[in-house]
N, C-alpha and C. Protein backbone atom coordinates (compact mmCIF):
# COMPACT_ATOMS: atom_id res chain seq x y z
N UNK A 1 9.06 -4.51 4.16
CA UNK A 1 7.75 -4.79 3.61
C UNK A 1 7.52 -6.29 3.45
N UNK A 2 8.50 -7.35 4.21
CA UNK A 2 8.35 -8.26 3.61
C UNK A 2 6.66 -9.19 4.40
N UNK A 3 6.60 -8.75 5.14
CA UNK A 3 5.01 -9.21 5.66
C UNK A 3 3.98 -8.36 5.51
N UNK A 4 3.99 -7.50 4.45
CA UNK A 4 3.11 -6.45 4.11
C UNK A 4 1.53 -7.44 3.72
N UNK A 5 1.65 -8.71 3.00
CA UNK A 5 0.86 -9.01 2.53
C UNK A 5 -0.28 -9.06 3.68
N UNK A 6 0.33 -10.01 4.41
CA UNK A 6 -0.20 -10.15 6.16
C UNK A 6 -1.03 -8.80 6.78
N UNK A 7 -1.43 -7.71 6.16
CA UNK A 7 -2.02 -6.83 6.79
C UNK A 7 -3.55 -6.74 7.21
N UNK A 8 -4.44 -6.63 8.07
CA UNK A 8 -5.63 -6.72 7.85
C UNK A 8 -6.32 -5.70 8.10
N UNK A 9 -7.15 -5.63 7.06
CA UNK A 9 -8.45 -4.16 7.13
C UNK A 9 -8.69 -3.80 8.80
N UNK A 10 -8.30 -2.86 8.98
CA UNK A 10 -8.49 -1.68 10.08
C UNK A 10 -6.86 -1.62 10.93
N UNK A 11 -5.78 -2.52 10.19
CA UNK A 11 -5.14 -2.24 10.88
C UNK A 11 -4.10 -1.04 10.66
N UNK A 12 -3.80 -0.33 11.46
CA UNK A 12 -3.02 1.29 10.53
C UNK A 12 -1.39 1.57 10.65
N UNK A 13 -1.19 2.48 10.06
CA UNK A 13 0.19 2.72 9.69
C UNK A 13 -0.11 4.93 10.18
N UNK A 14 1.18 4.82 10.62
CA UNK A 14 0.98 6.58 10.96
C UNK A 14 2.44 6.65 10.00
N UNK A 15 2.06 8.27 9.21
CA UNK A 15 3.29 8.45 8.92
C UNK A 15 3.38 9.95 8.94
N UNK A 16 4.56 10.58 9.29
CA UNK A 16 5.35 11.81 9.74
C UNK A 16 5.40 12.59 8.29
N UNK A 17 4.67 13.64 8.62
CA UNK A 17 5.04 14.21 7.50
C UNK A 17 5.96 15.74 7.70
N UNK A 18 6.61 16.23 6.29
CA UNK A 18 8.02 16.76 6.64
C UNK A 18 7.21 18.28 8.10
N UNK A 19 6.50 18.80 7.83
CA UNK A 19 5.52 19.79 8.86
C UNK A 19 5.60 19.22 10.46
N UNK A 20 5.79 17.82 10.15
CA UNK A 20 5.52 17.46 11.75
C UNK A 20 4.37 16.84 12.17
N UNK A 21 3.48 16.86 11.07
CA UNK A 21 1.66 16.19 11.43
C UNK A 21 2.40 14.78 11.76
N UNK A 22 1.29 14.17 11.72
CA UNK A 22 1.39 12.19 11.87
C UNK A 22 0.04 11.94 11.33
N UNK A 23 0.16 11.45 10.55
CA UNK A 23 -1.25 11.52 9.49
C UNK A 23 -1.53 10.12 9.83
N UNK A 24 -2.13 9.39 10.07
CA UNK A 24 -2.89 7.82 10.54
C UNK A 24 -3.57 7.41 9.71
N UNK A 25 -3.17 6.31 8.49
CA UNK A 25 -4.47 5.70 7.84
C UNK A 25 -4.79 4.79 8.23
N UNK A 26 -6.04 4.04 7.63
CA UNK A 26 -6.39 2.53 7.94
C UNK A 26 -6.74 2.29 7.02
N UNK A 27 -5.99 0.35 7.21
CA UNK A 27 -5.92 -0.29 5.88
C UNK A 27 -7.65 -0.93 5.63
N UNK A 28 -7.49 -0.52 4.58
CA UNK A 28 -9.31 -0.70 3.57
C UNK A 28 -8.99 -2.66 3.34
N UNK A 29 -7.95 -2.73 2.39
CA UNK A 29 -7.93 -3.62 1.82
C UNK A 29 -6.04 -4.06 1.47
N UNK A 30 -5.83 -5.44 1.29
CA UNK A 30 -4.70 -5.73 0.71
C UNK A 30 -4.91 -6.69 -0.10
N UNK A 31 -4.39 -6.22 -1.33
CA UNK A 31 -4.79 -6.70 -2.54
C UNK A 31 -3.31 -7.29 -3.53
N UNK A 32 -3.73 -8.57 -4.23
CA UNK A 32 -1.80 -8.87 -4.73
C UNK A 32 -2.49 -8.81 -6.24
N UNK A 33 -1.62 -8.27 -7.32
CA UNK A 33 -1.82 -8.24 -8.59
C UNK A 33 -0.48 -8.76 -9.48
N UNK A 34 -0.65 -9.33 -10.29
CA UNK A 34 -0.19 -9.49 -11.44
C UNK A 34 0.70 -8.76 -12.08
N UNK A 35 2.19 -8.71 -12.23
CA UNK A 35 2.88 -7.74 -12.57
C UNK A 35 2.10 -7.13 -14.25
N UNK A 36 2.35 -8.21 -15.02
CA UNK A 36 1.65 -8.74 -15.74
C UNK A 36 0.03 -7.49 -16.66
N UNK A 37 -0.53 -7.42 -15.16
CA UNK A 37 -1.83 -7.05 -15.43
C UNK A 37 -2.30 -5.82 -14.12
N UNK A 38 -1.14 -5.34 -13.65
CA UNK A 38 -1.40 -4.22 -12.67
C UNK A 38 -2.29 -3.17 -13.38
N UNK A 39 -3.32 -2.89 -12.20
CA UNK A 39 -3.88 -2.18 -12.37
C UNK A 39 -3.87 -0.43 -11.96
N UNK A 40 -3.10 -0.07 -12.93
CA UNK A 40 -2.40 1.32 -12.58
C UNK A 40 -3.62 2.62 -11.97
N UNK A 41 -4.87 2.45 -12.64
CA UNK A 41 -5.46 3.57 -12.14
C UNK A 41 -6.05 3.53 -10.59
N UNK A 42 -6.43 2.01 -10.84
CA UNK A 42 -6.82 1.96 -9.27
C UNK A 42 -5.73 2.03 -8.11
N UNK A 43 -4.74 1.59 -8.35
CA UNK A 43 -3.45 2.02 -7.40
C UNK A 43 -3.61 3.97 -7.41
N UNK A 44 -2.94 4.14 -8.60
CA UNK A 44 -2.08 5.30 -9.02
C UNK A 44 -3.45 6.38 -9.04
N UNK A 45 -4.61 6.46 -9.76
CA UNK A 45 -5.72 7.46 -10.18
C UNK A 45 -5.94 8.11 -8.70
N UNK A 46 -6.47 9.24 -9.45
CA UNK A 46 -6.83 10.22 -8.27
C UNK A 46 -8.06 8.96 -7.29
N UNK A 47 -8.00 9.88 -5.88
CA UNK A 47 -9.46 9.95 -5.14
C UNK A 47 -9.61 10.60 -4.78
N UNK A 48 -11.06 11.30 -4.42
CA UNK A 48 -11.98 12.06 -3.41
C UNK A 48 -10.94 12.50 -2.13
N UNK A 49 -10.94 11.92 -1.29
CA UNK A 49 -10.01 11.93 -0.20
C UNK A 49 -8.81 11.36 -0.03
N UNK A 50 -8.07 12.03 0.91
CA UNK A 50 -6.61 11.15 1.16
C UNK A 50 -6.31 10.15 1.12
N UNK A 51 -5.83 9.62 0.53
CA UNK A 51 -5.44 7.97 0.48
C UNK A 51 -3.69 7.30 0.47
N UNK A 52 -3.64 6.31 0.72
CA UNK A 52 -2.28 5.48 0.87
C UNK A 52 -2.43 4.68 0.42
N UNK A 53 -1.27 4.53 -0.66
CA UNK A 53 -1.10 3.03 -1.10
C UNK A 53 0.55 2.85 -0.90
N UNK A 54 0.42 1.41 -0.33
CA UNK A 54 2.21 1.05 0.07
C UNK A 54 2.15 -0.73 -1.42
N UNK A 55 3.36 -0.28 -1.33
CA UNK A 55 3.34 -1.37 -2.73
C UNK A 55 4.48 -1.61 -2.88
N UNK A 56 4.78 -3.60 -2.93
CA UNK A 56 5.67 -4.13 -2.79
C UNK A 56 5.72 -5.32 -3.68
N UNK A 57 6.68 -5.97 -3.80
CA UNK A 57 7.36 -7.18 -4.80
C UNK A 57 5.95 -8.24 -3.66
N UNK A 58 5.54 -9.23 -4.50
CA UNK A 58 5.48 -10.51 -4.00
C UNK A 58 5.03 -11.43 -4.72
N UNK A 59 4.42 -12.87 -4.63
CA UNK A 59 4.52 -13.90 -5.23
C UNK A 59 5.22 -14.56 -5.38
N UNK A 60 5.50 -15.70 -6.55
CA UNK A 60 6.43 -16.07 -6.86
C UNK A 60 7.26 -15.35 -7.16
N UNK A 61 8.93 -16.05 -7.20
CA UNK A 61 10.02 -15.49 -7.65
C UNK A 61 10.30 -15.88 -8.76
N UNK A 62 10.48 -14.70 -9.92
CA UNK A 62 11.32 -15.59 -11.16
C UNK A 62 12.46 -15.11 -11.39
N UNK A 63 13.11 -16.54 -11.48
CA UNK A 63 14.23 -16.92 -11.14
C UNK A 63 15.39 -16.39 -12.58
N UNK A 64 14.66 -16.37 -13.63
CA UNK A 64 15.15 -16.05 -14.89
C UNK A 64 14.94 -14.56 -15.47
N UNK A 65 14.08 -13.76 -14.39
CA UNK A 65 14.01 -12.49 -14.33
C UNK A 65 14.36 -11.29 -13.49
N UNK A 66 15.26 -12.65 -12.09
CA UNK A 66 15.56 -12.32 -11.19
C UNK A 66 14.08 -11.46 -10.47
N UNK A 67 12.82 -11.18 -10.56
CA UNK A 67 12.08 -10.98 -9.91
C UNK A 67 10.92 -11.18 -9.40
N UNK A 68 10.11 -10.82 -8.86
CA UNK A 68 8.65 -10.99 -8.28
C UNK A 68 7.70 -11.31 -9.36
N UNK A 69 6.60 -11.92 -9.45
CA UNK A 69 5.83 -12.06 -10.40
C UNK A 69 4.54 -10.96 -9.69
N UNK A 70 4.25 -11.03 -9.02
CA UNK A 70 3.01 -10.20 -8.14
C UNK A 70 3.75 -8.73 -7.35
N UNK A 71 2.92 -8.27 -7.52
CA UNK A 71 2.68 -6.80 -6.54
C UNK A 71 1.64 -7.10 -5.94
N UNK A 72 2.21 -6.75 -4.27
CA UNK A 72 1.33 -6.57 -3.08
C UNK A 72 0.91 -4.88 -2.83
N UNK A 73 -0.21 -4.58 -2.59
CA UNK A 73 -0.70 -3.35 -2.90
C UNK A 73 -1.60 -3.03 -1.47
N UNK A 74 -1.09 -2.45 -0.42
CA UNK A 74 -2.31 -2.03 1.02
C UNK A 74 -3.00 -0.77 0.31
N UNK A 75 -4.16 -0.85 0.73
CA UNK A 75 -4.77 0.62 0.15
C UNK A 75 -5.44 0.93 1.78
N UNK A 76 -5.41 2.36 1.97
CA UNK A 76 -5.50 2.69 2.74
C UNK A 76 -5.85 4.33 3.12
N UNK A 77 -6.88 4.76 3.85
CA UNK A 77 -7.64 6.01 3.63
C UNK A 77 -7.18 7.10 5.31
N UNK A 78 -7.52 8.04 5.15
CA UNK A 78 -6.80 8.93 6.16
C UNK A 78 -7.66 8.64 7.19
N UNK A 79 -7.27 8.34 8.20
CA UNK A 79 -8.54 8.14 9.64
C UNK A 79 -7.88 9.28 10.81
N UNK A 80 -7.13 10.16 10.93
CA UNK A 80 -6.69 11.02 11.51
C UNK A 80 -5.49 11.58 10.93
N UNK A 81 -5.59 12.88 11.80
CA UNK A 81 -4.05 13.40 12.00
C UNK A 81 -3.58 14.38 12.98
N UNK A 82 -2.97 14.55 13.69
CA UNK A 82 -1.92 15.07 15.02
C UNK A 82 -0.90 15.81 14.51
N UNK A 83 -0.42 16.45 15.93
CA UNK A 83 1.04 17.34 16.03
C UNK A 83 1.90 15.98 16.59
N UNK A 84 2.97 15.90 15.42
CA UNK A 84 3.64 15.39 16.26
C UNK A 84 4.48 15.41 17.36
């Protein structure tokens, strides 16, 4: 995930699910938040339709917490799905 931030709206991710589909989203948006001040419902809360969120360490590093100060967050909505 370490170039996750780098993603840009329409570009997609397919992922296998245990059935065998390949479900295809596309990325809406990539958004970095604030460990600090994450915003749990909009990640985490329900939606209407299928959705993806991939979510990773980034920002600065602190060094005295050994971790990330920011979360990188792709949000991302179902644009197909297949046999795999």
């Amino acid at each position: 995930f370490l170039l996750l931030s780098l993603l840009k709206p329409g570009a997609t991710a397919d992922i296998t699910r245990a059935d065998g589909v390949v479900a295809t989203f596309k990325v809406d948006s990539v958004q970095t938040f604030s460990k600090n001040a994450f915003p749990d419902q909009q990640v985490y809360g329900d939606t209407p339709d299928a959705e993806l969120r991939i979510i990773t360490c980034g920002g600065t590093f602190d060094h005295a917490k050994q971790d990330y100060k920011d979360n990188v967050v792709v949000f991302a909505h179902l644009d197909s799905s297949r046999q795999g």
